[in-house]
C-alpha atoms as a PDB file:
ATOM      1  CA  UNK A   1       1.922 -12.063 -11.529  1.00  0.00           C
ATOM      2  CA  UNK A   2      -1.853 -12.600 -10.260  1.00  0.00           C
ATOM      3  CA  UNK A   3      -4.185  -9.548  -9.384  1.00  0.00           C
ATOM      4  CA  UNK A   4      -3.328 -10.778  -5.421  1.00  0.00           C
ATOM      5  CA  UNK A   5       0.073  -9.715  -5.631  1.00  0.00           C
ATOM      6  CA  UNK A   6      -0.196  -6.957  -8.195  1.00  0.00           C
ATOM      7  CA  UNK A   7      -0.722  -4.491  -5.478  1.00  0.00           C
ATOM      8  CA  UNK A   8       2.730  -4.498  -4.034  1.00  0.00           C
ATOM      9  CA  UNK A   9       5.311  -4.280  -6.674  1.00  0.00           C
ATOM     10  CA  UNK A  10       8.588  -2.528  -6.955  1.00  0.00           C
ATOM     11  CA  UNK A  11       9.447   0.641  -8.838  1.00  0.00           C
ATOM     12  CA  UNK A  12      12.288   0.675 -11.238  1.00  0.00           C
ATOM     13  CA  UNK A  13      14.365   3.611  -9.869  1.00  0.00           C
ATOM     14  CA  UNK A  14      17.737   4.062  -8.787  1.00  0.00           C
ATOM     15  CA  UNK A  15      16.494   3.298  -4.952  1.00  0.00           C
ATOM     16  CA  UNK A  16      13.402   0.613  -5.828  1.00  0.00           C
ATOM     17  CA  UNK A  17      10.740   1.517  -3.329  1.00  0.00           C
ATOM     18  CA  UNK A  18       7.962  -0.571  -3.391  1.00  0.00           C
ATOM     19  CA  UNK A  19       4.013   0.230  -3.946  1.00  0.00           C
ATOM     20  CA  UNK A  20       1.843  -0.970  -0.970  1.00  0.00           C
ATOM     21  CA  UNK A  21      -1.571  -0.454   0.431  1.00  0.00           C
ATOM     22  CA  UNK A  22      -2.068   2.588   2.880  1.00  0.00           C
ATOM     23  CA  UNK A  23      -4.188   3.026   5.775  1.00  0.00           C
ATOM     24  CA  UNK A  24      -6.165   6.245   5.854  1.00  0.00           C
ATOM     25  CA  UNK A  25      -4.544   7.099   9.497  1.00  0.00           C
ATOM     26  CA  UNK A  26      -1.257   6.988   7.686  1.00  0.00           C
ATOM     27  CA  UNK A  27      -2.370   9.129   4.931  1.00  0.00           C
ATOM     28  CA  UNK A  28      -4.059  11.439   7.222  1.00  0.00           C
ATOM     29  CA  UNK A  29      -0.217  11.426   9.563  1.00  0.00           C
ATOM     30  CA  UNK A  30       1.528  12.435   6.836  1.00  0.00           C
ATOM     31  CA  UNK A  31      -0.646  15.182   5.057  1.00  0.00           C
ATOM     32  CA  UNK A  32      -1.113  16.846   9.194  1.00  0.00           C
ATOM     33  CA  UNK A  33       2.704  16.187   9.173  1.00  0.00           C
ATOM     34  CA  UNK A  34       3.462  17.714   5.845  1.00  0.00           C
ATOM     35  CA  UNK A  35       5.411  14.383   5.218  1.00  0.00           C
ATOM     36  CA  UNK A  36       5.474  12.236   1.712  1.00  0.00           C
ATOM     37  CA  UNK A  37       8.253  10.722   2.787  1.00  0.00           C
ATOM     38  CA  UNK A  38       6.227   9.358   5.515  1.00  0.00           C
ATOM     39  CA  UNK A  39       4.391   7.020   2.772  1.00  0.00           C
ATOM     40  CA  UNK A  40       7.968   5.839   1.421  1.00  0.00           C
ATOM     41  CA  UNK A  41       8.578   2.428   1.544  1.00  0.00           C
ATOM     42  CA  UNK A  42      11.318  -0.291   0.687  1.00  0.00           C
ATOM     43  CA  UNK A  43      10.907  -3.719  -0.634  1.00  0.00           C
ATOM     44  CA  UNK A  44      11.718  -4.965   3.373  1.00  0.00           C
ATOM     45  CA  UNK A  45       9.608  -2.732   5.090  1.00  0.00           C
ATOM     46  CA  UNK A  46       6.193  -3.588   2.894  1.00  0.00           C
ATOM     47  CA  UNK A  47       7.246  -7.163   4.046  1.00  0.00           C
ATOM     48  CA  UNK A  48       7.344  -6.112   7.484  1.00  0.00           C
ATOM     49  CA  UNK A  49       4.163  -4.033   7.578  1.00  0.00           C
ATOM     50  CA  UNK A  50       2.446  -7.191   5.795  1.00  0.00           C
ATOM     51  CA  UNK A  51       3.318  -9.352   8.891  1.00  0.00           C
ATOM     52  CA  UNK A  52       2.474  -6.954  10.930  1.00  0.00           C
ATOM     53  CA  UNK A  53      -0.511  -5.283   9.932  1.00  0.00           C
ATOM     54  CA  UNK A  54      -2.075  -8.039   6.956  1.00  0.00           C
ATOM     55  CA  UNK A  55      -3.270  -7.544   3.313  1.00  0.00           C
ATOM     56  CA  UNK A  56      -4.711  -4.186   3.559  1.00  0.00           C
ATOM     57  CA  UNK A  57      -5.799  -5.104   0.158  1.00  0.00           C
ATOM     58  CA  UNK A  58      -7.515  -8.339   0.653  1.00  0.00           C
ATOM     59  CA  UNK A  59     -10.888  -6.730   1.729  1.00  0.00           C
ATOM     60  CA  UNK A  60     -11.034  -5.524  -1.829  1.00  0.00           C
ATOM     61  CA  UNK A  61     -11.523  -8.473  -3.545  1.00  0.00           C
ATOM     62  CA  UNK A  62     -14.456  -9.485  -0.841  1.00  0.00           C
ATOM     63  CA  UNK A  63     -16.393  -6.469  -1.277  1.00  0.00           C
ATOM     64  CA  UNK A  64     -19.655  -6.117  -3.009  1.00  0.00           C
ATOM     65  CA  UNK A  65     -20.030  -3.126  -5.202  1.00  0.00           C
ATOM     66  CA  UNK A  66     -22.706  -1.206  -7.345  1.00  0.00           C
ATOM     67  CA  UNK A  67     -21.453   1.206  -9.464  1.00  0.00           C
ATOM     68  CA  UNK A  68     -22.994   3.903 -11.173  1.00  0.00           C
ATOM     69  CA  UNK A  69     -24.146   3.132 -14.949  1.00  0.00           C
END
């Protein structure tokens, strides 16, 4: 698997949700909402919100960086 794709991958449970980049407006929603589930998402939906919404990762691997020594 390369770094690019690394980001969204499934977890092994009995219902495989899927890892996936978050915007901080959704992370924000669901803390104001008191809602985790809110940041739950299945292997069809993260392919969906891609589509929809890009690699909220890609920026990432773009940016420059200094960091501390």
């Amino acid at each position: 698997m390369s770094f690019s794709t690394a980001r969204y991958s499934l977890r092994a449970r009995p219902r495989p949700t899927a890892s996936t980049p978050l915007t901080w407006s959704e992370v924000e929603a669901a803390v104001d909402h008191a809602d985790p589930a809110a940041l739950t998402f299945e292997a069809g939906t993260v392919v969906d919100r891609v589509e929809r919404l890009g690699d909220l990762f890609a920026r990432v691997l773009e940016v420059q960086q200094t960091l501390p020594a």
